[in-house]
N, C-alpha and C. Protein backbone atom coordinates (compact mmCIF):
# COMPACT_ATOMS: atom_id res chain seq x y z
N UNK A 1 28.53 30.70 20.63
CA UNK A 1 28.55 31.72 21.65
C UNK A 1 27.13 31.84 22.20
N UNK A 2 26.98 31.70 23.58
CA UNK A 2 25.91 32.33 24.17
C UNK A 2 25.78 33.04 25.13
N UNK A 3 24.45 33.88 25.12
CA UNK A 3 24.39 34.75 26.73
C UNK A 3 23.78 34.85 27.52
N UNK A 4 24.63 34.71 28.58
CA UNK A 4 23.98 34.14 29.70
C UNK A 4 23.68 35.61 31.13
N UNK A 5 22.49 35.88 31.27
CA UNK A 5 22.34 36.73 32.31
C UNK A 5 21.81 35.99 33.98
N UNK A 6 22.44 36.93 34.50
CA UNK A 6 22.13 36.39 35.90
C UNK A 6 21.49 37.60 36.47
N UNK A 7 20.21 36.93 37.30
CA UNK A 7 19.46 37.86 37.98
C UNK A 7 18.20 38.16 37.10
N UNK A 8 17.35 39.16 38.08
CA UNK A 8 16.00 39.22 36.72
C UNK A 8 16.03 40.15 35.38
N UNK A 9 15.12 39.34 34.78
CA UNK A 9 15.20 39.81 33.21
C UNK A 9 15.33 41.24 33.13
N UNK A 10 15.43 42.16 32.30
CA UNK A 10 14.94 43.56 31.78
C UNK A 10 13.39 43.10 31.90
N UNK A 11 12.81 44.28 31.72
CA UNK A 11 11.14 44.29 31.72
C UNK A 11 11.30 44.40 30.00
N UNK A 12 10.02 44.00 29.71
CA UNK A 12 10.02 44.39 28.27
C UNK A 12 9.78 45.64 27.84
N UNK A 13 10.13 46.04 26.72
CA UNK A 13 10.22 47.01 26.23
C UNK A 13 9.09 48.22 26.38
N UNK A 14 8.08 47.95 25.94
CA UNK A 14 6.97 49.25 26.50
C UNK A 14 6.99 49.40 27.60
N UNK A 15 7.35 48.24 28.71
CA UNK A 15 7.62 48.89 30.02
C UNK A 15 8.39 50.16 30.29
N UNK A 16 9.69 49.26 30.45
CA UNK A 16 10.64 50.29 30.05
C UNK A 16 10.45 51.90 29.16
N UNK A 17 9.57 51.65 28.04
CA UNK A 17 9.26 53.29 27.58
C UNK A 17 8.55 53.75 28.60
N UNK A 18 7.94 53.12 29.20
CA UNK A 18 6.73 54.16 29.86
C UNK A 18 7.19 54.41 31.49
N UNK A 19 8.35 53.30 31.83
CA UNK A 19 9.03 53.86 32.72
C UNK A 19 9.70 55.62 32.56
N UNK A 20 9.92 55.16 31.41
CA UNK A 20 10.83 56.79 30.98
C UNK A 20 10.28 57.92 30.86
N UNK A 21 8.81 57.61 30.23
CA UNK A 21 8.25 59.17 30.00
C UNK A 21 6.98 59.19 31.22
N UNK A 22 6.80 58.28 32.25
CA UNK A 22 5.53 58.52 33.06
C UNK A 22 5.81 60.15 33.95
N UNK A 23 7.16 60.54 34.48
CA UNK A 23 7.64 61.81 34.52
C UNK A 23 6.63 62.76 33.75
N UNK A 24 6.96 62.87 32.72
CA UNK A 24 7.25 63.86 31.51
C UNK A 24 5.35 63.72 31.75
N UNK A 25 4.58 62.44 31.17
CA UNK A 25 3.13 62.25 31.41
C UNK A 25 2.61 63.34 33.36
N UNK A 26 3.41 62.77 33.96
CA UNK A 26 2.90 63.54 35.14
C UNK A 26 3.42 65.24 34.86
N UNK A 27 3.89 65.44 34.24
CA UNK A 27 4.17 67.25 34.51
C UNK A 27 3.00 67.48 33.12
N UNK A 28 3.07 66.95 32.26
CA UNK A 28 1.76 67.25 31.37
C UNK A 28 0.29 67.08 31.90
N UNK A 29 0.00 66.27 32.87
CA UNK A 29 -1.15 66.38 33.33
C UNK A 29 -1.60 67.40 33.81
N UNK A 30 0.28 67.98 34.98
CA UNK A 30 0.17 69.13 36.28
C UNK A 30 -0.44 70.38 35.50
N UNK A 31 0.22 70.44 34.31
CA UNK A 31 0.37 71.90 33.40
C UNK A 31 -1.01 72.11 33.39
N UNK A 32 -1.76 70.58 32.37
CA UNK A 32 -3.14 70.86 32.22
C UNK A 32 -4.26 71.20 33.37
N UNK A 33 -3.72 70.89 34.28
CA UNK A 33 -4.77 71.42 35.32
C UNK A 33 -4.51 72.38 36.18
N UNK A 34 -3.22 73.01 36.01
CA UNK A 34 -3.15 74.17 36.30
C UNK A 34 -3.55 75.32 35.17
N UNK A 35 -3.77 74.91 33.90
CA UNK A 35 -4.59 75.87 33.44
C UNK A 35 -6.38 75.67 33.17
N UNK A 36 -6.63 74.46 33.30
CA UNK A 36 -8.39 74.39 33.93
C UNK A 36 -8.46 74.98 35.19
N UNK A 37 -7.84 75.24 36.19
CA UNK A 37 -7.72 75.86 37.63
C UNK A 37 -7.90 77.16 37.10
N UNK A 38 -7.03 77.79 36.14
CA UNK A 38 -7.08 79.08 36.40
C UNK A 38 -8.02 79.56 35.35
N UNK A 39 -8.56 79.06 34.89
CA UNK A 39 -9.41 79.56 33.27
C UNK A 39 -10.19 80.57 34.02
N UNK A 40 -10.60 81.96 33.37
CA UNK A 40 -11.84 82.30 33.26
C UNK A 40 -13.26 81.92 33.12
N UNK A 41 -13.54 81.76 34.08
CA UNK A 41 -15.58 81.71 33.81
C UNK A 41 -15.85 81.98 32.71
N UNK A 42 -16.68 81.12 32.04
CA UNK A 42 -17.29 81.82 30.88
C UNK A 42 -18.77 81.25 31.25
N UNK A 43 -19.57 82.48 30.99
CA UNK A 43 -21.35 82.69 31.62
C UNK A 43 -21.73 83.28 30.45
N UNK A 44 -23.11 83.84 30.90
CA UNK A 44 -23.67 84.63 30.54
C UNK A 44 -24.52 84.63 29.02
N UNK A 45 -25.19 84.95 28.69
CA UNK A 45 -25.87 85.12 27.53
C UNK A 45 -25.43 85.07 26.34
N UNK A 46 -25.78 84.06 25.03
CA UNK A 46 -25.52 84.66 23.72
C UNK A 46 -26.77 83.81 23.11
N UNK A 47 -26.99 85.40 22.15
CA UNK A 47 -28.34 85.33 21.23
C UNK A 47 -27.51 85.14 19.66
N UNK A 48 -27.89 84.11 19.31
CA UNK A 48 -27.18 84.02 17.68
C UNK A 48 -28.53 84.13 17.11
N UNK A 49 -28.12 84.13 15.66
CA UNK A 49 -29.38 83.97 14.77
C UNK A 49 -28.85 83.80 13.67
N UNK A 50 -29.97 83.13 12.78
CA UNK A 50 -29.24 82.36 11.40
C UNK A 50 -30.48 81.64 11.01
N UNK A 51 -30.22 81.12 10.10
CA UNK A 51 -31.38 80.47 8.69
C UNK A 51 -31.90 79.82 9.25
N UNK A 52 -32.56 79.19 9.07
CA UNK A 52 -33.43 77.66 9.58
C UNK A 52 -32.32 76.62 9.09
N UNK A 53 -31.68 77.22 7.50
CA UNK A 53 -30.79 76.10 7.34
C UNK A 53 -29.80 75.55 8.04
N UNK A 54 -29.11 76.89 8.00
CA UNK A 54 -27.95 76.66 9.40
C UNK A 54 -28.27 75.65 10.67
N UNK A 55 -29.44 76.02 11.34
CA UNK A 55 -29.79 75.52 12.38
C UNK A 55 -29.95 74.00 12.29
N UNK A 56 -30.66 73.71 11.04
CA UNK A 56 -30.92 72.33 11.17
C UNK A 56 -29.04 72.20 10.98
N UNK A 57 -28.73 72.28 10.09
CA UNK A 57 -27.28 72.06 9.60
C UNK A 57 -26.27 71.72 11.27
N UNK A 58 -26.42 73.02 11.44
CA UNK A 58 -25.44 73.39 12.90
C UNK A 58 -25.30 73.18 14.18
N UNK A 59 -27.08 72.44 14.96
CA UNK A 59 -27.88 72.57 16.10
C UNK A 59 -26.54 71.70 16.56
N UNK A 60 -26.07 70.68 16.26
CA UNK A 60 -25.32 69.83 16.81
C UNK A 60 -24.41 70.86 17.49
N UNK A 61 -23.55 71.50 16.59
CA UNK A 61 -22.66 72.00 17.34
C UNK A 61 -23.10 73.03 18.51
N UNK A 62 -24.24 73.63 18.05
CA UNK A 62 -24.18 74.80 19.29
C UNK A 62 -24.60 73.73 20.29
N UNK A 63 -25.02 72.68 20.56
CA UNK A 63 -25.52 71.50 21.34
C UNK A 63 -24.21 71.10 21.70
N UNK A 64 -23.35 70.77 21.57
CA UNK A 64 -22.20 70.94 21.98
C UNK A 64 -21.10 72.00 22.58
N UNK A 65 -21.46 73.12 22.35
CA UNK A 65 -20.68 74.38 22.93
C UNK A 65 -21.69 74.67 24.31
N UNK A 66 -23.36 74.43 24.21
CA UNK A 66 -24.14 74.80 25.73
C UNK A 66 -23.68 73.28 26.47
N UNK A 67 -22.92 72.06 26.11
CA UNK A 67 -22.79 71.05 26.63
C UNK A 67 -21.15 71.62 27.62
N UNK A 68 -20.76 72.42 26.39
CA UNK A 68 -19.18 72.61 27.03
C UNK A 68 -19.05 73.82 28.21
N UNK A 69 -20.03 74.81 28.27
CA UNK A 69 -19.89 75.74 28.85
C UNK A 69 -21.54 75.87 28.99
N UNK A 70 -21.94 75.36 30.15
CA UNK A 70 -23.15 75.14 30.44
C UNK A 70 -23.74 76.14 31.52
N UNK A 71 -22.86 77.31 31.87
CA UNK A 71 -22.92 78.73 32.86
C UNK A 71 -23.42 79.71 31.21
N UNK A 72 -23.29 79.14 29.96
CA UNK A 72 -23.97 79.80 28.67
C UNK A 72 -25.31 79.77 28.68
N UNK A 73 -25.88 80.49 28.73
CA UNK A 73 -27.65 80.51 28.28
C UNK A 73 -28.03 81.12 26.97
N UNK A 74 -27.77 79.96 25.95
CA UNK A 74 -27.61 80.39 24.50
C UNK A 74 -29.38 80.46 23.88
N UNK A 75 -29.60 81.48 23.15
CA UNK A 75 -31.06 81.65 22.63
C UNK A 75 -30.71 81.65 20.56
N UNK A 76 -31.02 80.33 20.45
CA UNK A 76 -30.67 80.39 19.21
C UNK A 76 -32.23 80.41 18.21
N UNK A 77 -32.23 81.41 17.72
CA UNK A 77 -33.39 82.30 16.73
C UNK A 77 -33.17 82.33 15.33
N UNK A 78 -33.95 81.16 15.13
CA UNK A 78 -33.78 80.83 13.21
C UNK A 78 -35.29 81.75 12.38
N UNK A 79 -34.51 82.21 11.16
CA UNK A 79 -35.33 82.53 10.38
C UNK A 79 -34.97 82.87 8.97
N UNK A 80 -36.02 82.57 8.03
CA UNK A 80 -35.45 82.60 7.00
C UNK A 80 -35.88 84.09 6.00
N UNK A 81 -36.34 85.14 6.80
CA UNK A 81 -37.02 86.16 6.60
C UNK A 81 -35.40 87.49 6.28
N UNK A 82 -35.62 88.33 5.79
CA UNK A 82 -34.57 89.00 5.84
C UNK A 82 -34.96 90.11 7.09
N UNK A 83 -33.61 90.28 7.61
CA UNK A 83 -33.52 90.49 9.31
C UNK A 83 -32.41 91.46 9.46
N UNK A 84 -32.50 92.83 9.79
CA UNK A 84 -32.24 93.85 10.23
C UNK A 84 -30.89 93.65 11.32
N UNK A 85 -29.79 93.08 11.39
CA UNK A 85 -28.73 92.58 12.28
C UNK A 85 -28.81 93.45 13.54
N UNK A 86 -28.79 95.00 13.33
CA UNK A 86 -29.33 95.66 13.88
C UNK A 86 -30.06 95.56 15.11
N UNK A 87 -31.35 95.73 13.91
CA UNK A 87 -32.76 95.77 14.75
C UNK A 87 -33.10 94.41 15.58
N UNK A 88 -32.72 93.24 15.13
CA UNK A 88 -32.77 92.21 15.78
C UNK A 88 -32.10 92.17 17.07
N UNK A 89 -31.19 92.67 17.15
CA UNK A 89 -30.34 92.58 18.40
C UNK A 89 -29.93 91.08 18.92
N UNK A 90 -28.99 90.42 17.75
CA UNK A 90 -28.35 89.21 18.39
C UNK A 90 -26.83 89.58 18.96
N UNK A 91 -26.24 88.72 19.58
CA UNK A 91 -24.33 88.92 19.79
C UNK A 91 -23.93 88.35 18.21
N UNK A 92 -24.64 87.48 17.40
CA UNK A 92 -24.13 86.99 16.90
C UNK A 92 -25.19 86.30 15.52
N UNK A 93 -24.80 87.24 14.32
CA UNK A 93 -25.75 86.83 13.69
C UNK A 93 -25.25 85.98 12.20
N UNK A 94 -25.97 84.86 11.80
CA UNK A 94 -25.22 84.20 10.53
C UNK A 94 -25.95 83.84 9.91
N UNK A 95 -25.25 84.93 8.32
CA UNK A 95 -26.22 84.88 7.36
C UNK A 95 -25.85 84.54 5.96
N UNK A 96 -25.93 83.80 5.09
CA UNK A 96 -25.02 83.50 3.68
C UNK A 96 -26.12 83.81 2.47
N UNK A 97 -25.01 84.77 1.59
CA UNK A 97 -25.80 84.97 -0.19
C UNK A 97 -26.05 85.98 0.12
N UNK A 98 -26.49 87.53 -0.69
CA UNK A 98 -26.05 88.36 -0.83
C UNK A 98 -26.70 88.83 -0.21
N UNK A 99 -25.44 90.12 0.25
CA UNK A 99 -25.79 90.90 1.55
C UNK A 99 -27.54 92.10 1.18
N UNK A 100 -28.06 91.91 2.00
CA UNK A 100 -29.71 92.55 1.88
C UNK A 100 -29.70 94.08 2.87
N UNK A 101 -28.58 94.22 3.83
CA UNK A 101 -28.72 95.71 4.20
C UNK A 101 -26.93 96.36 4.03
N UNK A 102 -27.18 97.64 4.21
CA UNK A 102 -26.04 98.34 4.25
C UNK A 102 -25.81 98.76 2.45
């Protein structure tokens, strides 16, 4: 027994998948950029503070978050002194091992 087709081949197979879902790929793109369209601004100032350790430890990432949102004007203030959260006045302060006020 054999089989015999007339006319052109099927496409091969990953074709064919990606015939099927390039749809589905185009409404996932639409979605995603209709919500980068509508995002909120994010600006404005943040003062963190934290160890020297942290910093060496961490710089990457906050180097990556002023890379991602670059309307941020981040002031990052290391020290290894004990620091008044308070009195310092950061948005955001990070500190590990036992707590020294309150």
């Amino acid at each position: 027994m054999s089989l015999v087709r007339h006319g052109a081949a099927d496409p091969p197979l990953p074709e064919r998948f990606y015939e099927g879902i390039r749809t589905v790929l185009a409404d996932i793109d639409l979605a995603r950029n209709e919500i980068v369209a509508s995002a909120v601004k994010i600006d404005g100032n943040l003062r963190i503070g934290a160890s020297n350790q942290f910093g060496v430890r961490h710089v990457s990432a906050v180097a990556a978050f002023m890379a991602r949102y670059p309307e941020v004007n981040v002031e990052l203030v290391l020290s290894d002194q004990l620091v008044d959260p308070q009195a310092a006045g950061p948005d955001l302060m990070l500190r590990f091992g036992q707590q020294a006020f309150w």
